[in-house]
C-alpha atoms as a PDB file:
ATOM      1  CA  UNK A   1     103.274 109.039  86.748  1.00  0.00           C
ATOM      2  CA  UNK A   2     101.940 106.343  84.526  1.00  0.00           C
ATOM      3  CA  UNK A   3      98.887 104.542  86.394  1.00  0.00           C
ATOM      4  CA  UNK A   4      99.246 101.520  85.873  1.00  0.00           C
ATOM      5  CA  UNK A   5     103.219 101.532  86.641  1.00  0.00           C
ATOM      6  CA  UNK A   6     102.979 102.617  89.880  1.00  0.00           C
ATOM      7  CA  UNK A   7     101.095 102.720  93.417  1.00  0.00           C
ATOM      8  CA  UNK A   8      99.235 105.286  95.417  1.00  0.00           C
ATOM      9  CA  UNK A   9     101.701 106.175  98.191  1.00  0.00           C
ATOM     10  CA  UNK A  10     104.498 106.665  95.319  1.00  0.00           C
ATOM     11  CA  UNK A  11     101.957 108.198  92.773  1.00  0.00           C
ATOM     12  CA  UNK A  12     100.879 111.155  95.581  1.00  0.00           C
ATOM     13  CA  UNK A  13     104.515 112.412  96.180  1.00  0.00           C
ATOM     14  CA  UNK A  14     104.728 113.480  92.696  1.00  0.00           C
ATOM     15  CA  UNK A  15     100.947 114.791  92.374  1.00  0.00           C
ATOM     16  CA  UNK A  16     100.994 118.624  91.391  1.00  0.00           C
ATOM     17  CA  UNK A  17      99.373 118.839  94.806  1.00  0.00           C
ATOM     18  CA  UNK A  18     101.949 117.868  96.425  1.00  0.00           C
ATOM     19  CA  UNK A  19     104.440 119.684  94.808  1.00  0.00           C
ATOM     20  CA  UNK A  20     102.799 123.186  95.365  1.00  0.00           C
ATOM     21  CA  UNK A  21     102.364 122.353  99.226  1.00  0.00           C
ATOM     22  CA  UNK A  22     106.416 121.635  99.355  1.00  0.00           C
ATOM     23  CA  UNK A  23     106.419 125.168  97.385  1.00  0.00           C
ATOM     24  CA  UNK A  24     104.934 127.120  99.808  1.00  0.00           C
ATOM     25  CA  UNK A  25     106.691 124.905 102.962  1.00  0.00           C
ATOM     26  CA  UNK A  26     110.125 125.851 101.123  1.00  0.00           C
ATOM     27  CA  UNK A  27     108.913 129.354 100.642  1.00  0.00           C
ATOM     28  CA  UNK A  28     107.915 129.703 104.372  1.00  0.00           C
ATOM     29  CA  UNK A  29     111.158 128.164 106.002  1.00  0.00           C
ATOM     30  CA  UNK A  30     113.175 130.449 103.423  1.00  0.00           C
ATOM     31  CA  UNK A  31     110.868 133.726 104.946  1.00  0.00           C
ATOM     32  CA  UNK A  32     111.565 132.361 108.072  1.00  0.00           C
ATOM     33  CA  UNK A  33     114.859 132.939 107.931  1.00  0.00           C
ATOM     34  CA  UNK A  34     115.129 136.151 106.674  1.00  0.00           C
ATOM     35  CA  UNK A  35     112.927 137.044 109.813  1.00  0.00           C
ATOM     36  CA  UNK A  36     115.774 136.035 112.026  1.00  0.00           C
ATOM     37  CA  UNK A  37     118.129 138.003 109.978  1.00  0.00           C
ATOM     38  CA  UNK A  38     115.553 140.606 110.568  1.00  0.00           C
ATOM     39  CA  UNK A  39     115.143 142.015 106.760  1.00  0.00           C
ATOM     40  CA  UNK A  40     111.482 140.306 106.817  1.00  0.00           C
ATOM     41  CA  UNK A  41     109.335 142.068 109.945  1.00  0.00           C
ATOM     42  CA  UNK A  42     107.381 139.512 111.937  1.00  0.00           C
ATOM     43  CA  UNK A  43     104.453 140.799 111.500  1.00  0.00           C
ATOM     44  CA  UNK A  44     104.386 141.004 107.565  1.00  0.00           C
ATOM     45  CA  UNK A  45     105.548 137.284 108.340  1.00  0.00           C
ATOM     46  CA  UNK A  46     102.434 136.304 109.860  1.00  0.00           C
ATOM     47  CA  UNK A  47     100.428 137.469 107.483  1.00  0.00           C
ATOM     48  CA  UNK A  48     102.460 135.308 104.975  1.00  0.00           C
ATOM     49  CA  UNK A  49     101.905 132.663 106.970  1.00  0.00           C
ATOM     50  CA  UNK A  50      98.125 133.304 107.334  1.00  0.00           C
ATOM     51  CA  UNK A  51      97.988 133.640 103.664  1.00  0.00           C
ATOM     52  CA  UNK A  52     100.050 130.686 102.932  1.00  0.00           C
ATOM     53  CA  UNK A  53      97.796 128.518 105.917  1.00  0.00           C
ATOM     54  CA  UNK A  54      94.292 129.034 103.518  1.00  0.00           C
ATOM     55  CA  UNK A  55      95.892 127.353 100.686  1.00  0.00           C
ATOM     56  CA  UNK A  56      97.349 124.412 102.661  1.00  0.00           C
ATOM     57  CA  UNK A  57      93.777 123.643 103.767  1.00  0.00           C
ATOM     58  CA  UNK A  58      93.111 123.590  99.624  1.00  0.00           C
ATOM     59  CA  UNK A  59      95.930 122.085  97.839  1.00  0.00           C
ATOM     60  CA  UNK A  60      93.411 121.455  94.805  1.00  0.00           C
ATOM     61  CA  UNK A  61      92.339 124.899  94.654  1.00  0.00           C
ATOM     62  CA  UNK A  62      95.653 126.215  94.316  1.00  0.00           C
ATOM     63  CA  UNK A  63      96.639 124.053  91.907  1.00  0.00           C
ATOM     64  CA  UNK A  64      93.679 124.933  89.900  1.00  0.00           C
ATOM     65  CA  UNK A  65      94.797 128.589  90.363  1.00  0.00           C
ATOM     66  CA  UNK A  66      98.349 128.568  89.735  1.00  0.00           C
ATOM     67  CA  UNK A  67      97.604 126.974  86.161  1.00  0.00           C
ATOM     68  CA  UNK A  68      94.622 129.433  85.812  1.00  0.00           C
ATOM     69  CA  UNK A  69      97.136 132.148  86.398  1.00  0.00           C
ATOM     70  CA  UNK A  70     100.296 130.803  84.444  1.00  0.00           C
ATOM     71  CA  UNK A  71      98.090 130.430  81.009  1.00  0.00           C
ATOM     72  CA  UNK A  72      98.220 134.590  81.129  1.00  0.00           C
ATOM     73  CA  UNK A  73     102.012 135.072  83.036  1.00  0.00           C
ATOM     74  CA  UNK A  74     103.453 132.194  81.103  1.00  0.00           C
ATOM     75  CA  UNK A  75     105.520 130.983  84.321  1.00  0.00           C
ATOM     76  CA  UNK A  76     104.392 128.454  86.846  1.00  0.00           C
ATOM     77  CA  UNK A  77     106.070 129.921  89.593  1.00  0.00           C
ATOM     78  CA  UNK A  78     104.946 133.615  89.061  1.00  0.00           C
ATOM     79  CA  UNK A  79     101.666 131.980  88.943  1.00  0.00           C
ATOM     80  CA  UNK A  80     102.108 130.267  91.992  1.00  0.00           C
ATOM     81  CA  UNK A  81     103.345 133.165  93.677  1.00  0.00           C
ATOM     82  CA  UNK A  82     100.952 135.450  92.302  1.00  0.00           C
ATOM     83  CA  UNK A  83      98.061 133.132  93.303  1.00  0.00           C
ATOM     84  CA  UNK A  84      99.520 132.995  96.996  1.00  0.00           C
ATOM     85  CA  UNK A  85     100.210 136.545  96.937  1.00  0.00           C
ATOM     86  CA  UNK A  86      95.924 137.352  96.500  1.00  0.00           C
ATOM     87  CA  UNK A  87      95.648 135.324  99.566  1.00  0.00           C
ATOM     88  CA  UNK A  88      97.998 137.356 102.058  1.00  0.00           C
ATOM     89  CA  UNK A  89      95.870 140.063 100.156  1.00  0.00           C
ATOM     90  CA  UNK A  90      98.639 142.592 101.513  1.00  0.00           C
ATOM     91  CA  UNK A  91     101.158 144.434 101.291  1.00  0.00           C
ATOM     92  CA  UNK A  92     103.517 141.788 103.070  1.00  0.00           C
ATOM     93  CA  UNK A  93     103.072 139.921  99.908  1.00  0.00           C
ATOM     94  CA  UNK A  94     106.043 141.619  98.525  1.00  0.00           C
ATOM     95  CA  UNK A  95     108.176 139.610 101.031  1.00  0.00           C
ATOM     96  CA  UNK A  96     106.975 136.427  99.541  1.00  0.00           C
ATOM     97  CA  UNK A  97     109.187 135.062  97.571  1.00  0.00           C
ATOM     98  CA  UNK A  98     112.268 137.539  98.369  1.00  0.00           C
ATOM     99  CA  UNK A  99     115.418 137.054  97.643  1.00  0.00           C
ATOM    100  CA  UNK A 100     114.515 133.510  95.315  1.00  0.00           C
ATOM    101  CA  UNK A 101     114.889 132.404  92.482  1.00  0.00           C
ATOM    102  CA  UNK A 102     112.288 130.161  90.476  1.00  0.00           C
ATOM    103  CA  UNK A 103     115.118 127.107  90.796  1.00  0.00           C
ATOM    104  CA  UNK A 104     115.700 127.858  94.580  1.00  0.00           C
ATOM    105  CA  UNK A 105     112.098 126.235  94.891  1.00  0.00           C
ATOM    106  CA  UNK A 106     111.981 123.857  92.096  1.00  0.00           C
ATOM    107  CA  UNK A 107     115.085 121.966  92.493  1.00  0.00           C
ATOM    108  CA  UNK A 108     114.891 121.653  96.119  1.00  0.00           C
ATOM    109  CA  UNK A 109     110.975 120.419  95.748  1.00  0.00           C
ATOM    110  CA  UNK A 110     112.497 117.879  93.548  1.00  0.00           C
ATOM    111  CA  UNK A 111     115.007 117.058  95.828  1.00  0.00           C
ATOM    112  CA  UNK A 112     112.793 116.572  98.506  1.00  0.00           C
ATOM    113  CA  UNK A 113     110.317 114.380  96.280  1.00  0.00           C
ATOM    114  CA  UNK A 114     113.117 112.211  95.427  1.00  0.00           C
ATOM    115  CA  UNK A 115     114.154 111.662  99.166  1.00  0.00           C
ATOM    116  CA  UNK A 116     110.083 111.243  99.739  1.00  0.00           C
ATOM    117  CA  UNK A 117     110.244 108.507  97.163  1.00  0.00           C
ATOM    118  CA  UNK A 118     113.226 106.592  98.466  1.00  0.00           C
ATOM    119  CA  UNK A 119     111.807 106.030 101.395  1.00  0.00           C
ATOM    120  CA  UNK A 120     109.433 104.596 100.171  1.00  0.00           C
ATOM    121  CA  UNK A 121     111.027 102.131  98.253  1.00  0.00           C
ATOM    122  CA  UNK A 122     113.748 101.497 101.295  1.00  0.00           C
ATOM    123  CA  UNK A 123     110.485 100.846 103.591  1.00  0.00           C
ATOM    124  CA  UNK A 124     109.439  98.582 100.949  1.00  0.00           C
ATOM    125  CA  UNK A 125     113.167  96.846 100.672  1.00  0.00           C
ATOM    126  CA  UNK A 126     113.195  96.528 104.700  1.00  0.00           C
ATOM    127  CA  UNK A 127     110.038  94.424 104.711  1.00  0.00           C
ATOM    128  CA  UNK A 128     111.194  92.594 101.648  1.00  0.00           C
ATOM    129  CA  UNK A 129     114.591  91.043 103.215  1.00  0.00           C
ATOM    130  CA  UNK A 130     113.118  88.238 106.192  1.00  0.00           C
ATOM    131  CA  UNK A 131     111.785  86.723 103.122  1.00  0.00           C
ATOM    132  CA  UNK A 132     114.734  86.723 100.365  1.00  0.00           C
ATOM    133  CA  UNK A 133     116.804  85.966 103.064  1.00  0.00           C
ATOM    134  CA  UNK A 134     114.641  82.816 104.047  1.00  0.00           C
ATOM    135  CA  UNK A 135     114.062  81.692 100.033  1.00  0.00           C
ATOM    136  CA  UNK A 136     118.068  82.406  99.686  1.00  0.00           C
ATOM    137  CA  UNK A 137     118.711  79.970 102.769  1.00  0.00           C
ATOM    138  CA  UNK A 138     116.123  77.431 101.408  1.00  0.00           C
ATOM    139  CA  UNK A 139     118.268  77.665  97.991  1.00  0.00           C
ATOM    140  CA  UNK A 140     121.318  76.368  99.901  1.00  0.00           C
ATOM    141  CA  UNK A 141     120.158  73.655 101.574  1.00  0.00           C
ATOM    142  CA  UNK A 142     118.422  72.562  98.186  1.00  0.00           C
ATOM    143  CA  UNK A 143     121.572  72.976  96.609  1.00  0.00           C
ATOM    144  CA  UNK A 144     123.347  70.938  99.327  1.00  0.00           C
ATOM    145  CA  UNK A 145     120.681  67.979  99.229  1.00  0.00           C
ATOM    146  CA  UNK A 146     121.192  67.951  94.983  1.00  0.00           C
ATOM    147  CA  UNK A 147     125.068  67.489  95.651  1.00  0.00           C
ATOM    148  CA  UNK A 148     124.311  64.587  97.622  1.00  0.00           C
ATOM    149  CA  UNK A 149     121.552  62.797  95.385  1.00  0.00           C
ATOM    150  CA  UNK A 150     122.647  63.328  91.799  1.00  0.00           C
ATOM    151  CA  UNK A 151     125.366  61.079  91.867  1.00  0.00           C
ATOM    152  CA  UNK A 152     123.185  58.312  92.134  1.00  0.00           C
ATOM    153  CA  UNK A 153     121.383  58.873  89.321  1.00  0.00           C
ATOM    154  CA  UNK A 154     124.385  58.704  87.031  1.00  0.00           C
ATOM    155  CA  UNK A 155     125.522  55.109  85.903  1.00  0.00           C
ATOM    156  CA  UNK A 156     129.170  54.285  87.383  1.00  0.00           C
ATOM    157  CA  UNK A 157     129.665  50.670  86.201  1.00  0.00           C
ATOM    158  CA  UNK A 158     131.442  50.283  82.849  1.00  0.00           C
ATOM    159  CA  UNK A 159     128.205  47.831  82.286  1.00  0.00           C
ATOM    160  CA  UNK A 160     126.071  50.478  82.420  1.00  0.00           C
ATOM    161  CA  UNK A 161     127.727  53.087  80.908  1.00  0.00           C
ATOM    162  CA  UNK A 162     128.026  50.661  77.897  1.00  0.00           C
ATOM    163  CA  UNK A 163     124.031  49.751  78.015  1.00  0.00           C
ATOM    164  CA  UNK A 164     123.553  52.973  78.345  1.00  0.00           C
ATOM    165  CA  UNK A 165     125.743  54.314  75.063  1.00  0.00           C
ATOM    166  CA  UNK A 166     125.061  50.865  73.333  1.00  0.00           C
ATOM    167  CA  UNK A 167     123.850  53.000  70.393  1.00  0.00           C
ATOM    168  CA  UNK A 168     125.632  56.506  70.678  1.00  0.00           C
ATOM    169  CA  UNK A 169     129.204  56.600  69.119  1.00  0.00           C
ATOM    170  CA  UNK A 170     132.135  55.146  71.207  1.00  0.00           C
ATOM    171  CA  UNK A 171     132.497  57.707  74.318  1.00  0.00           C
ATOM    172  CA  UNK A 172     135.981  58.733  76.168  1.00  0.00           C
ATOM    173  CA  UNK A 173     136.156  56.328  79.643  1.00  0.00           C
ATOM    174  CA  UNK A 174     135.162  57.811  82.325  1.00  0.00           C
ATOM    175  CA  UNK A 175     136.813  56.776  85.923  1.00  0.00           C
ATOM    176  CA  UNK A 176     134.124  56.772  88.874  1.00  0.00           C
ATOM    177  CA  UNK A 177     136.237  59.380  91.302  1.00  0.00           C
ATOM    178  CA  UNK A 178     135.982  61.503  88.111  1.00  0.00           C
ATOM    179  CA  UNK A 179     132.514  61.680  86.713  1.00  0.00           C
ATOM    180  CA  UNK A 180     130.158  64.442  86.333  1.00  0.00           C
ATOM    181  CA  UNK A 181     126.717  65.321  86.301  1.00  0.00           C
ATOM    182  CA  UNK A 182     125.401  66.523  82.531  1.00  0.00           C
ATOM    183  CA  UNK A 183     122.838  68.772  84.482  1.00  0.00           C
ATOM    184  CA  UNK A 184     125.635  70.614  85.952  1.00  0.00           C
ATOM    185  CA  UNK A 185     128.567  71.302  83.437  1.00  0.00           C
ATOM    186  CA  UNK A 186     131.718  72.298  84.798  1.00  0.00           C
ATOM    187  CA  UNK A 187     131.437  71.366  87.824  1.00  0.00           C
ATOM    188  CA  UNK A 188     132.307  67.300  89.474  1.00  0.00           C
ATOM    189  CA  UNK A 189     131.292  66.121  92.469  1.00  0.00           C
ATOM    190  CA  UNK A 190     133.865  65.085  95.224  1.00  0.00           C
ATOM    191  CA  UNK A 191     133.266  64.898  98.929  1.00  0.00           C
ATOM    192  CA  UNK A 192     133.176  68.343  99.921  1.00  0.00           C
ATOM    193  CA  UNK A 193     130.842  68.861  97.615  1.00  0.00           C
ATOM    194  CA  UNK A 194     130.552  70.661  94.118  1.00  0.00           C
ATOM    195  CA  UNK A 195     133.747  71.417  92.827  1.00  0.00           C
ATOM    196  CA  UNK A 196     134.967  73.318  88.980  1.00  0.00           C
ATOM    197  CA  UNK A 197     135.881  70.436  86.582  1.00  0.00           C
ATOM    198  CA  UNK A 198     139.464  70.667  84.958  1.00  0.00           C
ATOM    199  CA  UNK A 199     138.713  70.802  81.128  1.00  0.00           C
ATOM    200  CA  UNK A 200     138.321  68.276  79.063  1.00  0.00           C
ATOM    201  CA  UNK A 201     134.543  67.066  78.766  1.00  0.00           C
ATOM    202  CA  UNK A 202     132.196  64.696  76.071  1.00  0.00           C
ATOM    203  CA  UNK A 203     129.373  65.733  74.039  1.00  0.00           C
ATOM    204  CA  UNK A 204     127.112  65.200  77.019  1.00  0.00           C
ATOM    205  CA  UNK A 205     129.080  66.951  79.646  1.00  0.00           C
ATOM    206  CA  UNK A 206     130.768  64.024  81.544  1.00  0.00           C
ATOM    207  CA  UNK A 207     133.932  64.956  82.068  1.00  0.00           C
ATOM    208  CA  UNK A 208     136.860  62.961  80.570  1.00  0.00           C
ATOM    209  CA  UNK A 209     139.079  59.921  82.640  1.00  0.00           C
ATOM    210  CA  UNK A 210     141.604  57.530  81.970  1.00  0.00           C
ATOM    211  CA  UNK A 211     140.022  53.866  82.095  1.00  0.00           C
ATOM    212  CA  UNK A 212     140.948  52.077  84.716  1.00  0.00           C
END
């Protein structure tokens, strides 16, 4: 991932490191089952597991490794299994790995980095919400106050309209139950409170009226 894009915690689930430790947690819980089913002998098992235990306590060195090995095999995951295989240092180690395929581990690693990563971000989103959620209420009752003042800042005598457009060209009347903010076309205000304007506005946004 790109540095400077992203953070630790979400950097480290997709760190090779971290990738080859879900490989070999995939590839135990897959040889774990075929010991139930009894084609993998327990014992061969635990010396998988031993093997697979010494490069859990070295993530880096296995990493290291596995791209050591796949410059010669030309596969990352025969060069992962080849490098865990030289730690069972057995014959077991031809149990590693049965009955897989290279996209039985990949995909699911991926999968399981994706769900790593989500949540993450859902952690993230759950601390996140108290304070939208107290900005979004603060919006309203801004909102609700601006209903209430702009009004006054708009002329409604025909006196002041007139001082007011002494020098613009002659303007459509505009009744005082009908006027409307220029700040907010589209909308009039009315006692409940902002309401859409039926068409029909000036230049400036006030919204038309039949002089009274």
């Amino acid at each position: 991932m790109i540095t400077r894009y992203s953070r630790p915690e979400m950097r480290a689930i997709w760190t090779d490191e971290n990738k080859l430790r879900l490989w070999l947690q995939i590839e135990l819980l897959a040889s774990a089952a075929l010991v139930k089913e009894r084609i993998v002998p327990a014992k061969d098992f635990a010396k998988i597991k031993a093997g697979c235990n010494k490069w859990f306590a070295d993530l880096p060195g296995l990493v290291a490794r596995q791209r050591e090995l796949e410059k010669t095999l030309n596969h990352d995951v025969i060069g992962f299994t080849t490098a865990v295989a030289e730690k069972i240092n057995d014959n077991a180690s031809r149990w590693f790995h049965f009955g897989l395929t290279s996209s039985d581990i990949v995909d699911t690693t991926f999968a399981v980095q994706m769900v790593q990563s989500a949540d993450l971000l859902i952690a993230d989103v759950r601390k996140l919400l108290p304070t939208i959620a107290r900005r979004a209420k603060a919006g309203i009752r801004n909102l609700e106050r601006l209903s209430t003042f702009l009004p006054s800042m708009f002329p409604t005598s025909r006196r002041a309209r007139n001082c007011e457009n002494e020098q613009k060209p002659k303007q459509p009347d505009v009744t005082r139950s009908d006027r409307q903010c220029p700040l907010c076309a589209g909308f009039q205000f009315s006692a409940v409170g902002l309401k859409p304007a039926r068409s029909g506005h000036c230049r400036v946004g006030w919204k038309f009226g039949r002089s009274r």
